[in-house]
N, C-alpha and C. Protein backbone atom coordinates (compact mmCIF):
# COMPACT_ATOMS: atom_id res chain seq x y z
N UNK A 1 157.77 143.97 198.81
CA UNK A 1 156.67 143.03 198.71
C UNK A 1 155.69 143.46 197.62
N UNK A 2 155.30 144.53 197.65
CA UNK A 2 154.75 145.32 196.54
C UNK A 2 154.64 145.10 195.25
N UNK A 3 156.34 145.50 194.99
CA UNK A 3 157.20 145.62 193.60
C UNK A 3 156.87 144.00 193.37
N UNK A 4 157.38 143.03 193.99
CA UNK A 4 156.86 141.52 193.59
C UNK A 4 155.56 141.36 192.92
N UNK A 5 154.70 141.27 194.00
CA UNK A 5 153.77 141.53 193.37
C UNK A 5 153.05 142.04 192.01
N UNK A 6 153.46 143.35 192.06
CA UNK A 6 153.43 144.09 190.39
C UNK A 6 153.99 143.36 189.41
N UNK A 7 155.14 142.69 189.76
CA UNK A 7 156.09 141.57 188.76
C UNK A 7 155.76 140.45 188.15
N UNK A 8 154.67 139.84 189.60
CA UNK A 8 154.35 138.57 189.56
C UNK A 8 152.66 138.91 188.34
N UNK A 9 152.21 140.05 188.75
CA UNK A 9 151.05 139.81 188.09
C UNK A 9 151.58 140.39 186.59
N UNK A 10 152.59 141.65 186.74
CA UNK A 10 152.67 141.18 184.69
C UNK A 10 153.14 140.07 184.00
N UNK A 11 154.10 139.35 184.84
CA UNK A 11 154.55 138.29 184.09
C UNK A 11 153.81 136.74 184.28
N UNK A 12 152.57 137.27 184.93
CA UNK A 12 151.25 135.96 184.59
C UNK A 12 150.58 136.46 183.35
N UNK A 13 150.42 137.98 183.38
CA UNK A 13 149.83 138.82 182.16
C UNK A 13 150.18 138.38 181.10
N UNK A 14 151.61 138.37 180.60
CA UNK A 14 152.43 137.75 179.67
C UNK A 14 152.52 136.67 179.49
N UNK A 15 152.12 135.67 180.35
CA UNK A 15 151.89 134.38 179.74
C UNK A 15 150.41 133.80 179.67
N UNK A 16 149.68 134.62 179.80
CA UNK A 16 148.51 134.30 179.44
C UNK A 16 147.83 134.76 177.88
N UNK A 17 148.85 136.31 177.69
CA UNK A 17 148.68 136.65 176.22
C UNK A 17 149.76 135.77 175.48
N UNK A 18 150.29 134.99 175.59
CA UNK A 18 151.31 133.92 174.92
C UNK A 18 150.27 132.70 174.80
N UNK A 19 149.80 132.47 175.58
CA UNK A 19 149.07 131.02 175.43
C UNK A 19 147.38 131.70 175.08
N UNK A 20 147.04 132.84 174.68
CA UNK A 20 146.01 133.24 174.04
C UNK A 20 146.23 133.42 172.52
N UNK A 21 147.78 133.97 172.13
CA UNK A 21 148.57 134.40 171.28
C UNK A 21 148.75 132.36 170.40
N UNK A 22 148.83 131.88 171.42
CA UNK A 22 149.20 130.33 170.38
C UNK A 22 147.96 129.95 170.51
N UNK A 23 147.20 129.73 171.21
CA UNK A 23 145.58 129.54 170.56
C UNK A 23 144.76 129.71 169.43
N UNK A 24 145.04 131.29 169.48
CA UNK A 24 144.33 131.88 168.07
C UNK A 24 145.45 131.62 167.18
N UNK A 25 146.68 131.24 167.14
CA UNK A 25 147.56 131.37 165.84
C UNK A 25 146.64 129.18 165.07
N UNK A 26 146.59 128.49 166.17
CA UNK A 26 146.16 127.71 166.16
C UNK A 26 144.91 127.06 165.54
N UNK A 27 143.97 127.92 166.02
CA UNK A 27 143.03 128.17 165.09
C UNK A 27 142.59 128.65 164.16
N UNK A 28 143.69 129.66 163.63
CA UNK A 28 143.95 130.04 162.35
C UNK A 28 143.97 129.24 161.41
N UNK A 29 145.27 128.19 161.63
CA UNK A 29 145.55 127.21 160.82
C UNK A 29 144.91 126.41 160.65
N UNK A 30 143.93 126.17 161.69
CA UNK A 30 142.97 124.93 161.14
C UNK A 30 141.53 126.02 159.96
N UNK A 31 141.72 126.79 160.36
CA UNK A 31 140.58 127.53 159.03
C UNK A 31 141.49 127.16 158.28
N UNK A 32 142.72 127.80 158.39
CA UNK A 32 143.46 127.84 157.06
C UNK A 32 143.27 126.59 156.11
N UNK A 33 143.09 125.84 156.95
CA UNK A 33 143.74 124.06 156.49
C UNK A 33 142.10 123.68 155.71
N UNK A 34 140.96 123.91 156.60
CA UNK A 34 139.77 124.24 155.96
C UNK A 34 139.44 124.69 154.56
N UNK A 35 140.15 125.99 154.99
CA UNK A 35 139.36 126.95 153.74
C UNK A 35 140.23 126.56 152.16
N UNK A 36 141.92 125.72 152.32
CA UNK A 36 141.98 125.21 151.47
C UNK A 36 141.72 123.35 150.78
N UNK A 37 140.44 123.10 151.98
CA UNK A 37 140.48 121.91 151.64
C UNK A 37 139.04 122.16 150.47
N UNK A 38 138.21 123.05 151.33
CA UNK A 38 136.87 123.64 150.60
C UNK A 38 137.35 124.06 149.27
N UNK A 39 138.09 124.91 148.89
CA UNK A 39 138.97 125.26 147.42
C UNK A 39 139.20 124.45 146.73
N UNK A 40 139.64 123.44 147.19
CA UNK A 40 140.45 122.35 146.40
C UNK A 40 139.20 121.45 145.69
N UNK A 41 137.94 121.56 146.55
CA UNK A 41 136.95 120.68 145.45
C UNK A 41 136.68 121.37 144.42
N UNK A 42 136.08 120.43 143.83
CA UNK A 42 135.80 120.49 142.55
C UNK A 42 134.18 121.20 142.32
N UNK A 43 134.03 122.03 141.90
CA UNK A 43 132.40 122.57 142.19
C UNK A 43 131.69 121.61 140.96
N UNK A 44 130.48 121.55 141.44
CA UNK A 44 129.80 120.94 140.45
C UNK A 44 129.43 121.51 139.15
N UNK A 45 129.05 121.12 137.95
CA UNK A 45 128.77 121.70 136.67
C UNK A 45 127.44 121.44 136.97
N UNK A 46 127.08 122.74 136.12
CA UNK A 46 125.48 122.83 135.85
C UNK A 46 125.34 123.12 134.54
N UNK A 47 124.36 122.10 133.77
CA UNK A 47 124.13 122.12 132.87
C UNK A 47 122.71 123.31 132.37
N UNK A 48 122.86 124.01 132.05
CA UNK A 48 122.07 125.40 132.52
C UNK A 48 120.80 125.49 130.93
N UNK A 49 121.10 124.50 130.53
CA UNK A 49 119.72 124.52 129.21
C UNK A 49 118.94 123.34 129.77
N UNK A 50 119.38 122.37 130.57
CA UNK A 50 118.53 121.18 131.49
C UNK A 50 117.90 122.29 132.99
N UNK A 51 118.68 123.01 133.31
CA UNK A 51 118.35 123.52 134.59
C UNK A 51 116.50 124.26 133.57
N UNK A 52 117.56 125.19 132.40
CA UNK A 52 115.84 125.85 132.05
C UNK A 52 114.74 125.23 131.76
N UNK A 53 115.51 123.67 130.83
CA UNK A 53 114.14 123.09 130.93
C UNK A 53 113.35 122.73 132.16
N UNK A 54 113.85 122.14 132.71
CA UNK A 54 113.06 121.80 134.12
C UNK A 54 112.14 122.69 135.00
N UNK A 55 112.46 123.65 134.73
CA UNK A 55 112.39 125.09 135.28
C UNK A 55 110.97 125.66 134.49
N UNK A 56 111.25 125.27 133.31
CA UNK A 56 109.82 125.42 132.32
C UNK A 56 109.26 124.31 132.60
N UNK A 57 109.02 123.38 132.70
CA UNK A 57 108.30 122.39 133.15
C UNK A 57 107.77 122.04 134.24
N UNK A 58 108.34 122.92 135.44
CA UNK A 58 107.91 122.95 136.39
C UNK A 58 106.66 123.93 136.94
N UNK A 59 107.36 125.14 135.64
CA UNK A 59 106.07 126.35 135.79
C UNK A 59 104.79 126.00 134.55
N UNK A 60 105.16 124.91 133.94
CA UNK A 60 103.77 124.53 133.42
C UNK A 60 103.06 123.29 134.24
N UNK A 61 103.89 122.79 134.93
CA UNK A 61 103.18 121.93 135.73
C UNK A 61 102.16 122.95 137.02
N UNK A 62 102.59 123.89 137.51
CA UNK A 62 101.76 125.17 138.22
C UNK A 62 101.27 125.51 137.89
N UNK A 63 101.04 126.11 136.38
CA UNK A 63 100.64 126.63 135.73
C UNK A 63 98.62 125.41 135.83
N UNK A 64 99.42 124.59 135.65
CA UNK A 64 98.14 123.35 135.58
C UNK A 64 97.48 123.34 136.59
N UNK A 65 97.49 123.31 137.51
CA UNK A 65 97.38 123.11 139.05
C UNK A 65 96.66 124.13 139.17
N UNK A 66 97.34 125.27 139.33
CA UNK A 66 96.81 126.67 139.16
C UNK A 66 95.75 126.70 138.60
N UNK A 67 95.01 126.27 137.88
CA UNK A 67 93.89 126.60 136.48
C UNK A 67 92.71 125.64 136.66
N UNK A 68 93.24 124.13 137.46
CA UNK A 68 92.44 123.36 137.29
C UNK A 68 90.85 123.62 137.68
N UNK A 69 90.34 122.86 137.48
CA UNK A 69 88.46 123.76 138.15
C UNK A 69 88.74 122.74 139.57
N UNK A 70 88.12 124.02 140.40
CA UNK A 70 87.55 123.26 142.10
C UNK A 70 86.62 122.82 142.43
N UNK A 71 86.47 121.31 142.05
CA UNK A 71 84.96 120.65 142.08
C UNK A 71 85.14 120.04 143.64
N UNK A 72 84.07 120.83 144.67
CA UNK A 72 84.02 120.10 146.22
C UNK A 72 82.81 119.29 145.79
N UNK A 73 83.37 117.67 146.31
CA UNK A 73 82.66 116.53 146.18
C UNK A 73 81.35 117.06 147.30
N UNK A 74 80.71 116.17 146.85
CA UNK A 74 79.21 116.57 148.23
C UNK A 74 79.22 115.10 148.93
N UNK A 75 78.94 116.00 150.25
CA UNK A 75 78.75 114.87 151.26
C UNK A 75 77.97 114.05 151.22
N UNK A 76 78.00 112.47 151.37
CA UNK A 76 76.84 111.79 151.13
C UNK A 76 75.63 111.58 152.27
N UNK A 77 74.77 111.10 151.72
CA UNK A 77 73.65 111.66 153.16
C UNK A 77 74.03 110.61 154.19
N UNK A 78 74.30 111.10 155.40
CA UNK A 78 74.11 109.83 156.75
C UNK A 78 73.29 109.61 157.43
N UNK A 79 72.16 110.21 156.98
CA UNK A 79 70.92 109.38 158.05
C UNK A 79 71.04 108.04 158.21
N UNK A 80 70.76 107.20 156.96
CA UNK A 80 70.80 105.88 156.69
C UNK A 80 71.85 105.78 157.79
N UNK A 81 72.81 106.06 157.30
CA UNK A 81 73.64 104.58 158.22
C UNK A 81 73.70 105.31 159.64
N UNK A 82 73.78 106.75 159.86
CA UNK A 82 73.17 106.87 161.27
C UNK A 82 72.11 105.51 161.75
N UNK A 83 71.06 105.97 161.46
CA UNK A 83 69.67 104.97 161.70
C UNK A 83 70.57 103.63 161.58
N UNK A 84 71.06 102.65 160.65
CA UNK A 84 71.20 102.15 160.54
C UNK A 84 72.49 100.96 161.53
N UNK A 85 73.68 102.62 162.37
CA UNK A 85 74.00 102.04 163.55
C UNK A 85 73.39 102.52 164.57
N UNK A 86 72.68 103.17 165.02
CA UNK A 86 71.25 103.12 166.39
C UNK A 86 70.65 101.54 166.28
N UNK A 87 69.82 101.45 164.95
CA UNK A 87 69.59 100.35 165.06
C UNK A 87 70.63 99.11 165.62
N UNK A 88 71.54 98.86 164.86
CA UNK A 88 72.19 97.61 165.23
C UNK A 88 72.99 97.81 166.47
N UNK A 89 72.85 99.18 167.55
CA UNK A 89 73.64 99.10 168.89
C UNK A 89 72.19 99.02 169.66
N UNK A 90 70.89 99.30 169.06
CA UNK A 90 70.09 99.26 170.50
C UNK A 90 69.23 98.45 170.17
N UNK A 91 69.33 97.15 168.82
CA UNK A 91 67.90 96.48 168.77
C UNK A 91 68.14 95.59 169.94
N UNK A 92 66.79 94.92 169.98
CA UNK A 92 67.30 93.47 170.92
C UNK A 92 67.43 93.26 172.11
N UNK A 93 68.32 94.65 172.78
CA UNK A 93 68.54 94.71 174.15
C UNK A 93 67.48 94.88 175.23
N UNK A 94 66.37 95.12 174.33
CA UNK A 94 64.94 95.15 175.57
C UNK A 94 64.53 93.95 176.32
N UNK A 95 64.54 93.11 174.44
CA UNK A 95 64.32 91.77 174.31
C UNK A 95 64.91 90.44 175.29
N UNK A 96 66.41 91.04 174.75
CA UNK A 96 67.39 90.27 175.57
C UNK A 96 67.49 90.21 176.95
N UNK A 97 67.28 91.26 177.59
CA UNK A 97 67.33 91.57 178.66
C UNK A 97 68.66 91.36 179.05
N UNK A 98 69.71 91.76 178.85
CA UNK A 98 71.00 91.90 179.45
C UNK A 98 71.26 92.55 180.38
N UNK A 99 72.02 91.99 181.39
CA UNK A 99 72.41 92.25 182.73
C UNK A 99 73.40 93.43 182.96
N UNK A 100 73.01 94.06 183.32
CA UNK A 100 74.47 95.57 184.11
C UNK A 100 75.35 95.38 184.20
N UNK A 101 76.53 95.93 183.82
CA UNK A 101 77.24 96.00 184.20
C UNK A 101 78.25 96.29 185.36
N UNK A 102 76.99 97.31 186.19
CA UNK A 102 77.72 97.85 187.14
C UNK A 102 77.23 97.25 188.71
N UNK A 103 77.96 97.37 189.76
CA UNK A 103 77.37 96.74 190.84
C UNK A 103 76.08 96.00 191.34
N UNK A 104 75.93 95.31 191.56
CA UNK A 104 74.74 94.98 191.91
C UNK A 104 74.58 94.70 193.37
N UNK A 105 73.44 94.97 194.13
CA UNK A 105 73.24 94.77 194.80
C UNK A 105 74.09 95.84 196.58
N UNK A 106 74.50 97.00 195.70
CA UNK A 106 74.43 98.63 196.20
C UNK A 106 73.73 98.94 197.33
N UNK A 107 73.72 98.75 199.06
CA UNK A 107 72.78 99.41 199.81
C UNK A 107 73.32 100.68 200.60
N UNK A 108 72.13 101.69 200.50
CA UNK A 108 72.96 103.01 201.24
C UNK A 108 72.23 103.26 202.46
């Protein structure tokens, strides 16, 4: 019963490194199939006296930026139009006499 046993578990052993064994051969081939599909393009050309110009033009455009003067605008004064919305949210309402909004007629 033993000896079975011992039998039964190497020769599950063995087919588990067989079907681990065709897995990875499996996935081999698909890199494989990959890595010569990636090969097979065509790499792009670089035109490398356009790359420098740009490249100079880009560091004189920084160059600009870099240098320019830092003029902070000044804030303009808001009293005025402070004052000017106080006024137009609280004129009138003395006058008017407008009614509450909230409950009326509240006894505790």
């Amino acid at each position: 019963m033993q000896n079975s046993i011992v039998e039964f578990e190497a020769r599950m052993e063995r087919r588990m490194e067989g079907m681990m064994d065709r897995k990875v051969q499996t996935v081999n081939k698909s890199l494989d199939a990959f890595e010569l599909r990636v090969l097979e393009r065509s790499a792009p050309t670089i035109d490398l006296s356009s790359l420098q110009a740009e490249l100079a033009s880009l560091r004189t455009d920084i160059d600009a930026i870099l240098t320019a003067p830092t003029v902070e605008p000044q804030a303009a004064p808001t009293t005025l139009a402070d004052d000017t919305m106080l006024d137009a949210l609280f004129s009138g309402i003395a006058e008017e006499g407008l009614e509450p909004t909230h409950a009326k007629d509240i006894c505790f």
